[in-house]
Protein backbone atom coordinates (compact mmCIF):
# COMPACT_ATOMS: atom_id res chain seq x y z
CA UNK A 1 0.00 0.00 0.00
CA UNK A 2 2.85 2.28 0.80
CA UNK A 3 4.57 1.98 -2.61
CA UNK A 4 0.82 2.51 -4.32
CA UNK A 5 0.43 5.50 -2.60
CA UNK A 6 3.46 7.27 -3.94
CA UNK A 7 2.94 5.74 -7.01
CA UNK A 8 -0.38 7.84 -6.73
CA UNK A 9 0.77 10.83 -5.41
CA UNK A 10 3.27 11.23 -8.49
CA UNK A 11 1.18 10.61 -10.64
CA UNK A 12 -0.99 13.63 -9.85
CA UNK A 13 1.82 15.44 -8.98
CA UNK A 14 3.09 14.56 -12.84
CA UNK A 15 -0.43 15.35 -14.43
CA UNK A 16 0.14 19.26 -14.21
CA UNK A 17 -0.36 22.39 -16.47
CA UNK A 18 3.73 23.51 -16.35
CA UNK A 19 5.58 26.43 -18.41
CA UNK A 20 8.15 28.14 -18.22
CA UNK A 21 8.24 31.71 -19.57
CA UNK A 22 11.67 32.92 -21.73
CA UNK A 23 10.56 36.74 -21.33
CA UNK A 24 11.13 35.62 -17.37
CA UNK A 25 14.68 34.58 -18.35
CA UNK A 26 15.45 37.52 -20.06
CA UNK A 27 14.16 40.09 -17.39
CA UNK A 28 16.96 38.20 -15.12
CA UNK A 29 19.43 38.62 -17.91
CA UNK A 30 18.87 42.82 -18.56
CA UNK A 31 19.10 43.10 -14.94
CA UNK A 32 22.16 45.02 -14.68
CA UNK A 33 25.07 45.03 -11.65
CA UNK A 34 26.87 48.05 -13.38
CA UNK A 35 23.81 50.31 -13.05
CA UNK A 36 22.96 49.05 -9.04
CA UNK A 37 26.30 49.98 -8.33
CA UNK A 38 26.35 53.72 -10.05
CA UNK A 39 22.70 54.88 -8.15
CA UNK A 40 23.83 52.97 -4.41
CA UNK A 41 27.36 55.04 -4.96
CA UNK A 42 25.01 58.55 -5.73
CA UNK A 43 22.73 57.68 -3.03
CA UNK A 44 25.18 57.02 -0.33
CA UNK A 45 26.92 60.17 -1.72
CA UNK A 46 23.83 62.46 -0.67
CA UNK A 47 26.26 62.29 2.65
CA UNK A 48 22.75 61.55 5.08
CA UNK A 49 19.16 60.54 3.69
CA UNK A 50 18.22 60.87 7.44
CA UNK A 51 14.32 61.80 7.36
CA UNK A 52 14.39 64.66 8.89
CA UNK A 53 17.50 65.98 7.25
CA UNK A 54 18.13 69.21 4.61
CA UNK A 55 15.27 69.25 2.01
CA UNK A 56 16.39 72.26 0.42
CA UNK A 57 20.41 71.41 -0.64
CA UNK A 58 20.70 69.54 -4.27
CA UNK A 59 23.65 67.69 -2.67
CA UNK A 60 22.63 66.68 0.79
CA UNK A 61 19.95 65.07 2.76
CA UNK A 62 16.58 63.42 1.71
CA UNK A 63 15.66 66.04 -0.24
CA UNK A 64 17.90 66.02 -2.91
CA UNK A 65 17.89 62.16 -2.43
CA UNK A 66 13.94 61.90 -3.48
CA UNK A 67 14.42 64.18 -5.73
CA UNK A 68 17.33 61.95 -7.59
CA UNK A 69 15.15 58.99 -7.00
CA UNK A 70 11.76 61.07 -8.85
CA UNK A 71 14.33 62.23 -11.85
CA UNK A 72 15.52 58.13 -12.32
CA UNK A 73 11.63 57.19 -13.20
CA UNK A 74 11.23 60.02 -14.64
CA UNK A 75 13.76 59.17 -17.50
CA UNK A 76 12.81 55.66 -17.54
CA UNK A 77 8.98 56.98 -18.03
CA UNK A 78 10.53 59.30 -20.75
CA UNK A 79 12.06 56.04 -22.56
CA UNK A 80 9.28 54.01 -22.51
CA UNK A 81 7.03 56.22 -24.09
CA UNK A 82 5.72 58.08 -20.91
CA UNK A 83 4.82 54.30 -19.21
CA UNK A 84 5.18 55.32 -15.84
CA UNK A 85 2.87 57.82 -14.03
CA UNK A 86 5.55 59.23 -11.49
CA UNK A 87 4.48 61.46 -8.17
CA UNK A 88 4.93 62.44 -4.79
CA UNK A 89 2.88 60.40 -1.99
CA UNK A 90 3.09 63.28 1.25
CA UNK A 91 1.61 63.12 4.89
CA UNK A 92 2.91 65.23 7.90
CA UNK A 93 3.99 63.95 11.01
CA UNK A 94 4.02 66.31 14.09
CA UNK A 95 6.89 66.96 16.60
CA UNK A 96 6.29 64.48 19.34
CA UNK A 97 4.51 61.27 17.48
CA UNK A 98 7.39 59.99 19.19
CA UNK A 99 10.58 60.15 20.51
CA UNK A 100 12.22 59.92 16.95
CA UNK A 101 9.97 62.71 15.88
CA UNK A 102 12.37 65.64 17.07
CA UNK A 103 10.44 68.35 14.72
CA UNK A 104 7.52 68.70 12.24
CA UNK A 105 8.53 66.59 9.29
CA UNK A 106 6.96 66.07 5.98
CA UNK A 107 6.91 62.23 4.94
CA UNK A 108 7.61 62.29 1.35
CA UNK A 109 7.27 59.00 -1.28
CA UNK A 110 8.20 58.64 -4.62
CA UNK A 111 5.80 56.64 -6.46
CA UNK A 112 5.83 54.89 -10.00
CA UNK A 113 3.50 53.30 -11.25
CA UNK A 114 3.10 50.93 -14.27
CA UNK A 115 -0.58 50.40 -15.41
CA UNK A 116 -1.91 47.03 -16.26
CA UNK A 117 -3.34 46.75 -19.42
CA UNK A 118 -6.35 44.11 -18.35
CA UNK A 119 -6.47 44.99 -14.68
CA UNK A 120 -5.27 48.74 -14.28
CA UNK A 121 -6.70 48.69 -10.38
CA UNK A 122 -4.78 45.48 -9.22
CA UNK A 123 -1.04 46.42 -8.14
CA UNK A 124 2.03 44.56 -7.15
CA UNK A 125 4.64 46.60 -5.40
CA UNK A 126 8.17 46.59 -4.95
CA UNK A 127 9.67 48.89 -2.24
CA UNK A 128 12.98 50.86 -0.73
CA UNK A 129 13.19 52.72 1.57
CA UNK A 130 14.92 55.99 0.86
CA UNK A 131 16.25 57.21 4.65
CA UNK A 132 18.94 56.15 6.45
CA UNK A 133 20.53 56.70 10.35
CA UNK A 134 23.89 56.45 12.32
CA UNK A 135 23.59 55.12 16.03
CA UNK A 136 21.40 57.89 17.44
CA UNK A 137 18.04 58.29 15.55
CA UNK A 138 17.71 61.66 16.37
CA UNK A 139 20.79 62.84 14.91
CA UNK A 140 19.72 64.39 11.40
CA UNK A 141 23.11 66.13 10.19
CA UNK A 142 26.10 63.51 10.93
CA UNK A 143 27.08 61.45 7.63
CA UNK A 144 24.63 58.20 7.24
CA UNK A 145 25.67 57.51 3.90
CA UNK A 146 23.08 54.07 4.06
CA UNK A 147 25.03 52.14 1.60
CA UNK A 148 22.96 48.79 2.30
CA UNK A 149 20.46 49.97 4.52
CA UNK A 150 19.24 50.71 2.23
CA UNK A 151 20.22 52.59 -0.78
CA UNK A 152 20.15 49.08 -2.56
CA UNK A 153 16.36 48.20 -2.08
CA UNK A 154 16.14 51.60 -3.41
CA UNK A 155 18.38 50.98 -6.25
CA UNK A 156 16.89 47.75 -6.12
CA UNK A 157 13.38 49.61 -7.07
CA UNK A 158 14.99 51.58 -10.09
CA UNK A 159 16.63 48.80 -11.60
CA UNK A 160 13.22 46.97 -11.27
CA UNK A 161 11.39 49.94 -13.24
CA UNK A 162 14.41 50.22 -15.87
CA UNK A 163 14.05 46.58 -17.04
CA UNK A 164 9.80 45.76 -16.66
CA UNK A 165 8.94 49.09 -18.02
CA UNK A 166 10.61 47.65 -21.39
CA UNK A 167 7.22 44.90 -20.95
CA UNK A 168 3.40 45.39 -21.06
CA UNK A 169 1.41 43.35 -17.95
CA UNK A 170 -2.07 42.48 -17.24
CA UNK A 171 -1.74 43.90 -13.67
CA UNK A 172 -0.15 47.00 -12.60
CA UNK A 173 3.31 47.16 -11.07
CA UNK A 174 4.35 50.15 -8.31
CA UNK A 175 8.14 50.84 -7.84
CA UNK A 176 8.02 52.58 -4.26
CA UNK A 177 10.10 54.76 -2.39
CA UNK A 178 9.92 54.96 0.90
CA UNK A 179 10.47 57.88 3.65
CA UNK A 180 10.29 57.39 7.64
CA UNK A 181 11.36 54.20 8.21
CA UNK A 182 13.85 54.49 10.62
CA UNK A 183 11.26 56.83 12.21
CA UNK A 184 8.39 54.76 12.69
CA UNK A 185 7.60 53.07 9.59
CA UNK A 186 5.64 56.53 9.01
CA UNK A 187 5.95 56.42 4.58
CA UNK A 188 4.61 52.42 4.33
CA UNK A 189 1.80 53.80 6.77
CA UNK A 190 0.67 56.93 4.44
CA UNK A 191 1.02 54.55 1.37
CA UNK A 192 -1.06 52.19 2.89
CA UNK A 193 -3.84 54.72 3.48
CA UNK A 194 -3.40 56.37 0.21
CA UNK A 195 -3.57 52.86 -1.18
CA UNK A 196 -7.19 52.08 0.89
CA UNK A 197 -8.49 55.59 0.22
CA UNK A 198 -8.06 54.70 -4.04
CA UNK A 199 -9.51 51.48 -3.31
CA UNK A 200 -6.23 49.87 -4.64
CA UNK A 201 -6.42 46.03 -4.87
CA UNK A 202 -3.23 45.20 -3.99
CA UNK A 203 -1.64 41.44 -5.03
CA UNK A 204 1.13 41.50 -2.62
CA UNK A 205 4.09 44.07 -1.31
CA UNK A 206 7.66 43.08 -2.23
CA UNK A 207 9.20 45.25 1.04
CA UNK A 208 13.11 45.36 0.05
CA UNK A 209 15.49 46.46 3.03
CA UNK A 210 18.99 45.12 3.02
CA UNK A 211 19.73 43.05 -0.43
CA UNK A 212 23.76 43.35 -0.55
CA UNK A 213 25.46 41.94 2.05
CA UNK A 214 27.00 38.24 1.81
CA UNK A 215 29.53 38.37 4.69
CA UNK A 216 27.40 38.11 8.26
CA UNK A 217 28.74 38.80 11.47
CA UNK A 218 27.84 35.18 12.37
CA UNK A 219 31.24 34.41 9.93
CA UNK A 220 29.00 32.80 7.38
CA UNK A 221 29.95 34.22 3.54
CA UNK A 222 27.22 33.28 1.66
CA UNK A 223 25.77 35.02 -1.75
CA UNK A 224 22.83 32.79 -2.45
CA UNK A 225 20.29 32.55 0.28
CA UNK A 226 18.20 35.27 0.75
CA UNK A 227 15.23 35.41 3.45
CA UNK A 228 11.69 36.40 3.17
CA UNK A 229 10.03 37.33 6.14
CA UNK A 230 6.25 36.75 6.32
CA UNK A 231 3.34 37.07 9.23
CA UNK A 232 1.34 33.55 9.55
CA UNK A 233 -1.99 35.72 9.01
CA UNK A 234 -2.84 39.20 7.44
CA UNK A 235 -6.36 40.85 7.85
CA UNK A 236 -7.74 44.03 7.79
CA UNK A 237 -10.49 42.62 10.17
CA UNK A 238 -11.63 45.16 12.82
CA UNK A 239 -15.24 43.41 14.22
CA UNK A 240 -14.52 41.25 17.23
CA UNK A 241 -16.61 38.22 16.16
CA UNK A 242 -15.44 37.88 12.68
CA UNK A 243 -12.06 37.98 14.02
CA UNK A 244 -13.06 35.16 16.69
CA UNK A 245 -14.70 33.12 13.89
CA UNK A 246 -11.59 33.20 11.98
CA UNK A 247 -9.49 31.70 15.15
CA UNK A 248 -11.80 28.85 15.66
CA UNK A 249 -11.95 28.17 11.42
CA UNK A 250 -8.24 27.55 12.09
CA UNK A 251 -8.45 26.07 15.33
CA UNK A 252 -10.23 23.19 13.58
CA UNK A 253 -9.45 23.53 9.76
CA UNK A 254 -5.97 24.86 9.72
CA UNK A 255 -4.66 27.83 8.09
CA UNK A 256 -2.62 29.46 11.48
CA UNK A 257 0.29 29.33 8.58
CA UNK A 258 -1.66 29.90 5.70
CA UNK A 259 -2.18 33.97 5.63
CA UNK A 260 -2.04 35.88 2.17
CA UNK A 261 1.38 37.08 3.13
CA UNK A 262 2.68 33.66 3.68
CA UNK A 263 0.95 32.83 0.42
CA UNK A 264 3.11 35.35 -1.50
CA UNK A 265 6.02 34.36 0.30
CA UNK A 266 5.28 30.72 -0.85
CA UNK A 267 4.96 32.16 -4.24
CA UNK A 268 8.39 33.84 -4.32
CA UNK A 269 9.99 30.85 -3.19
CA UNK A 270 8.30 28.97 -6.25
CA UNK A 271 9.17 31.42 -8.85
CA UNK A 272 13.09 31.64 -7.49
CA UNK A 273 13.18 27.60 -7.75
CA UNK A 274 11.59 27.67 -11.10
CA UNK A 275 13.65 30.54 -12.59
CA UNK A 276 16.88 30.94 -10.57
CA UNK A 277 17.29 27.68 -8.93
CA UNK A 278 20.87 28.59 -8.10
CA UNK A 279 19.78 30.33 -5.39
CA UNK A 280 18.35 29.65 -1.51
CA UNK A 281 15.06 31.20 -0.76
CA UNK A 282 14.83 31.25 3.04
CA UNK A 283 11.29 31.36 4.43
CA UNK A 284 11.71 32.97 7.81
CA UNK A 285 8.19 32.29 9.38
CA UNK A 286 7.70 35.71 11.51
CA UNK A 287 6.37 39.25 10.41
CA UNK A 288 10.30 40.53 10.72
CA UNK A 289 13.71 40.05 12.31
CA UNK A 290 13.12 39.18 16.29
CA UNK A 291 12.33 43.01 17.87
CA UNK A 292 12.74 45.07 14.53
CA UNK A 293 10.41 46.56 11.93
CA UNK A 294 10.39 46.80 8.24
CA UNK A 295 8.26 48.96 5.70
CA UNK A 296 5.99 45.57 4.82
CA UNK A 297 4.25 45.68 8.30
CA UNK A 298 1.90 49.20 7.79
CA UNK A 299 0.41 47.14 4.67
CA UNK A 300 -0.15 44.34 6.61
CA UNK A 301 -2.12 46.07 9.33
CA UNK A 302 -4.31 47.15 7.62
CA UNK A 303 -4.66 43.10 5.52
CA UNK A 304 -2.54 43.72 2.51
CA UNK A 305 -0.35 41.23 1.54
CA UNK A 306 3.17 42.22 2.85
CA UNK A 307 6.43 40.25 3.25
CA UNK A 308 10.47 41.53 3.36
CA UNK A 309 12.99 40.48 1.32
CA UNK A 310 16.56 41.05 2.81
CA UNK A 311 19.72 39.19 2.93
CA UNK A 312 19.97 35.88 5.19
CA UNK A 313 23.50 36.99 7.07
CA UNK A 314 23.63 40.59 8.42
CA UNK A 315 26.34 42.45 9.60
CA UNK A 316 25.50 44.52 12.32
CA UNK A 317 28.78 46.74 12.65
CA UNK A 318 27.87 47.91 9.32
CA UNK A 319 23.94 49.04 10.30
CA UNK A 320 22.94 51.79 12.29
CA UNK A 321 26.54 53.34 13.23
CA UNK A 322 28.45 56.53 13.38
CA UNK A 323 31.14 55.66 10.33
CA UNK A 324 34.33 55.00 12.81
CA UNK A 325 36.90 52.49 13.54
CA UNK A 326 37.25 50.58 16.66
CA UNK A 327 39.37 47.77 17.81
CA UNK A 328 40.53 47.29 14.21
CA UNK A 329 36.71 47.26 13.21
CA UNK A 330 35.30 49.78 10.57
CA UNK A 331 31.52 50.85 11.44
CA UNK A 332 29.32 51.83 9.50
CA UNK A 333 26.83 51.51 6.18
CA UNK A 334 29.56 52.88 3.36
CA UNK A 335 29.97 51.83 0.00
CA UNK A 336 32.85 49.90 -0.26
CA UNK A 337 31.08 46.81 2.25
CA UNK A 338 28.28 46.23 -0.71
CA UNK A 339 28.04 42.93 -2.75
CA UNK A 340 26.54 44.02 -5.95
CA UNK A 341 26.58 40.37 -7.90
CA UNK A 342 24.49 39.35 -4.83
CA UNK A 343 21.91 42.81 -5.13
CA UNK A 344 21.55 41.83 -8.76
CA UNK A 345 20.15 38.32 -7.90
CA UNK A 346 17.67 39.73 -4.87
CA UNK A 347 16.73 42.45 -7.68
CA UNK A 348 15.93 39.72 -10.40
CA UNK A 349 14.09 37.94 -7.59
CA UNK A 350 11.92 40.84 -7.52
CA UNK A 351 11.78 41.32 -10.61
CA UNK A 352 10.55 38.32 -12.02
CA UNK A 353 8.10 37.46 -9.20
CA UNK A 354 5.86 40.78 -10.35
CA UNK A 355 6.83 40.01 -13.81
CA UNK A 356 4.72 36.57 -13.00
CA UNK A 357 2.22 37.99 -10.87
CA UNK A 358 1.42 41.38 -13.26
CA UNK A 359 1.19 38.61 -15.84
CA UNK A 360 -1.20 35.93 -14.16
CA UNK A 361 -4.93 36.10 -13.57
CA UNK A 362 -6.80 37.15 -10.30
CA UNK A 363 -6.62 34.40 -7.90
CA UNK A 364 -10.36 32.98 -7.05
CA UNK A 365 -12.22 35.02 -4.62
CA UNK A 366 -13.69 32.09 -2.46
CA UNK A 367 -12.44 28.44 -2.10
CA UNK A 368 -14.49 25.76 -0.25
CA UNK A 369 -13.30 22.33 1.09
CA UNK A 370 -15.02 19.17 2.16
CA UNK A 371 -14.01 15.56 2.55
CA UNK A 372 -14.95 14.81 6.70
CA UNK A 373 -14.78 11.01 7.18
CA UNK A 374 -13.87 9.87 3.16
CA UNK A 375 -10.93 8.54 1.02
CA UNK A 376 -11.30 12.02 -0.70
CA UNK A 377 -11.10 15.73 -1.03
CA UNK A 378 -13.86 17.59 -2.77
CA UNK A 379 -12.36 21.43 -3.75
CA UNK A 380 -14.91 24.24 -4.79
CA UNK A 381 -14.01 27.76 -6.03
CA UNK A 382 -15.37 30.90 -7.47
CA UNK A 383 -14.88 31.08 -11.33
CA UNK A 384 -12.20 33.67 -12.28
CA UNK A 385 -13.26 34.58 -16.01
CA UNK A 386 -9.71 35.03 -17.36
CA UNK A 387 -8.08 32.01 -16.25
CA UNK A 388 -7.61 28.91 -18.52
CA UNK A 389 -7.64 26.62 -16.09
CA UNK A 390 -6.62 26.24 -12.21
CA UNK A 391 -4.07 24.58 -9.97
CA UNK A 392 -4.72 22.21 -7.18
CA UNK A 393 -2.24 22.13 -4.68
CA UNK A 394 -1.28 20.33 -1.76
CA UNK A 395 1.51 19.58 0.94
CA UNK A 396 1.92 17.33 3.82
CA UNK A 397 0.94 19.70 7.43
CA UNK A 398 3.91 20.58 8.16
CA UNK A 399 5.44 21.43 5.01
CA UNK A 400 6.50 24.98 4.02
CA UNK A 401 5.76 24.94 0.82
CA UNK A 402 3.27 23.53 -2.22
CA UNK A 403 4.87 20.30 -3.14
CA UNK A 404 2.19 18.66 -5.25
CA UNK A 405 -0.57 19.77 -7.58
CA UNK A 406 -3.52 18.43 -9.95
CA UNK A 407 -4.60 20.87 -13.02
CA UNK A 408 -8.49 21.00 -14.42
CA UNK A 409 -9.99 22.78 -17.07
CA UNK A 410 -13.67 23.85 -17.71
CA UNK A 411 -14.29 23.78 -14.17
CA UNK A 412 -14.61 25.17 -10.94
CA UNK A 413 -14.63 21.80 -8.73
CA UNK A 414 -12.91 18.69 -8.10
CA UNK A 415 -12.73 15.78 -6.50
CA UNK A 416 -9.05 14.41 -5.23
CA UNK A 417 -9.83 10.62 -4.77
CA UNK A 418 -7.80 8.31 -2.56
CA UNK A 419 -6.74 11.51 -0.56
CA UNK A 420 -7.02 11.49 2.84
CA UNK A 421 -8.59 15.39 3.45
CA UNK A 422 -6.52 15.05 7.25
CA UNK A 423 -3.45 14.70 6.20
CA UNK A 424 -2.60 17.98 4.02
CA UNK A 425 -3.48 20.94 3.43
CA UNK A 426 -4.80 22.45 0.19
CA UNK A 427 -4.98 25.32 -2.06
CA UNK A 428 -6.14 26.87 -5.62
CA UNK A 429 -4.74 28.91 -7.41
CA UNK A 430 -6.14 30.24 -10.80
CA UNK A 431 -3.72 29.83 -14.73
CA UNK A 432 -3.97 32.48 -17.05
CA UNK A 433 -3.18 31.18 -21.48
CA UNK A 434 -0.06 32.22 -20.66
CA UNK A 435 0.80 29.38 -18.25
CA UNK A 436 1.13 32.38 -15.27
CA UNK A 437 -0.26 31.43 -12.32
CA UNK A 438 -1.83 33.16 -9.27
CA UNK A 439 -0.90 33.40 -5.67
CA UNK A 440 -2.74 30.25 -3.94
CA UNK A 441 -6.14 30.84 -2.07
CA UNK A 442 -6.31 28.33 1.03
CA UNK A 443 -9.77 27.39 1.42
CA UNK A 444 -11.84 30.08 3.38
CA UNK A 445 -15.04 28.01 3.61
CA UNK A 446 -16.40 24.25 4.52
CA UNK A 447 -18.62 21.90 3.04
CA UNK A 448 -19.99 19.14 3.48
């Protein structure tokens, strides 16, 4: 019985809808290390991106740093035939919001965005943050040059906007710079709102903070794995009894793992393996690094899909200091400590998971599971009217990721036979002509 049931579960696993996309290998291709390296050299140059630096200079501070940044996609709009709709996102923040808050600031984001063709209102966003810090967060006018942290998620963004813009997508894409984070994670929270007050249906947020460092101060070189940080559940929810609903769904049904953010966390992973299988996705499962914050987390409170993308081994001599040397040790975030072949590969990452998302249908809106006390699993969903077909998935309980899956055309149910409904957990996710598929929907109702 034991050899007939993997005999079984290969065989669905083998009777799947699979392509492979060259535009996806050339995206990775165009991305270029020569051009990450010239805008994380001008943006560390700005001498302090601190938030509440000098706005006014052309030289120094934030200003002149968003202002770079807003030039970059405007030129790449310019060469793509005005492609890009390129602005300023702005929200004050008061003296005394808290104790970083040493004066009225204004919380500036630069904002690109690439409309969909099909779906013009459904985004996928890739994000930088622009600011950077020395050891005291207060201190506005000593040199933070932010080399890492993190002129290359910036840079990151740019390069991103310089290579898709060349493509047309389905689904929008937003390359995102982001103010305040050192602060209080103040820029993700007025993009957030902005994003809820346009009724924006976001797909996901790519948060980038910290893609080129390989050497950790653990003593670990490494310039393949990369980490992606992800909360176990995401919802906007606000009434009390939904919320308790949803904990006792998962109390008896599962799902305390299966959150839209982990979702599009699985769904980088996938992509990576399919595309760039040289590398190690890490799937960290927590919202962020133990007691820290990143620019994901304002989307996710208010139940966008969020997760961060940073580097697996950090150095922290080289985060957060006043540029010095001690004991033979050189603090601080300057250019010279930056692996730029290892930001190229976190940038294709990013890169070719919107490519696949901005390319792939809507996922379904409402998946229903049943199967209590039978050899089988019967899967229901909501009919998404520009897919081909859809994508069963599976995995055992404790798996981290999708390992097997069943494709069906012409239909929005199906029956898994000889599956035992206890022992994994399962998934849809929606496949577009072009063989894009996406992000997986675990089920969010029962049958019987």
């Amino acid at each position: 019985m034991k050899y007939l049931f993997i005999c079984f579960t290969l065989c669905y696993s083998i009777a799947v809808y699979s392509q492979t996309d060259q535009k996806i290998y050339d995206i990775i291709d165009a991305i270029s290390e020569e051009r990450l390296q010239h805008d994380v050299k001008i943006l560390a140059d700005f001498g302090t991106r601190h938030t509440l630096s000098d706005t006014v200079s052309d030289t120094r501070g934030i200003g002149a740093a968003r202002r770079w940044i807003k030039s970059q996609f405007d030129t790449i709009s310019k060469d793509c035939n005005d492609c890009l709709e390129v602005f300023y996102q702005k929200d004050l923040v008061e003296k005394g919001r808290n104790q970083r808050i040493v004066k009225d600031v204004m919380i500036v984001n630069v904002v690109a965005i690439q409309r969909g063709t099909k779906y013009p209102n459904r985004y996928i966003i890739m994000s930088g943050d622009i600011d950077s810090r020395v050891s005291d967060p207060t201190d506005y006018t000593s040199d933070s040059p932010g080399a890492n942290d993190n002129a290359t998620g910036m840079a990151g963004a740019i390069e991103a906007a310089r290579v898709l813009s060349k493509y047309k997508f389905e689904n929008s894409i937003v390359y995102l710079g982001l103010s305040g984070e050192e602060q209080g994670l103040f820029g993700g929270q007025g993009m957030a709102k902005y994003a809820q007050d346009n009724s924006w249906q976001i797909i996901g947020v790519l948060n980038n903070d910290m893609i080129g460092n390989i050497s950790g101060i653990d003593g670990v070189i490494d310039n393949r794995t990369f980490r992606i940080f992800s909360e176990p559940t995401t919802t906007g929810e606000k009434d009390p009894k939904k919320l308790a609903q949803q904990a006792r769904t998962r109390r008896f049904y599962g799902g305390e793992v299966d959150g839209i953010s982990r979702q599009l966390a699985r769904y980088v992973y996938k992509t990576t393996k399919t595309y760039m299988p040289e590398m190690n996705p890490m799937m960290v499962y927590r919202l962020d690094r133990f007691g820290r914050g990143g620019h994901h987390r304002p989307f996710n409170d208010v139940g966008f899909a969020g997760i961060r993308i940073m580097e697996a081994h950090e150095n922290y001599t080289q985060q957060h200091q006043d540029i010095r040397t001690e004991n033979g040790i050189d603090y601080g975030d300057t250019f010279e400590h930056v692996n730029f072949p290892y930001c190229k590969k976190l940038t294709a990452v990013n890169a070719i998971t919107m490519a696949c998302l901005a390319s792939a249908p809507p996922s379904p809106k409402e998946v229903a599971i049943g199967g209590i006390v039978e050899a089988s699993v019967k899967l229901q969903w909501s009919k998404v009217e520009t897919a081909k077909g859809y994508k069963i998935y599976w995995r055992d309980t404790t798996s981290p990721t999708w390992d097997n899956s069943r494709y069906v055309e012409n239909t929005t149910e199906f029956t898994l036979d000889g599956i035992v409904i206890d022992n994994y957990f399962f998934g849809v996710a929606s496949v577009g002509n072009n063989g894009h598929e996406s992000i997986v929907v675990f089920p969010n109702k029962i049958t019987k």
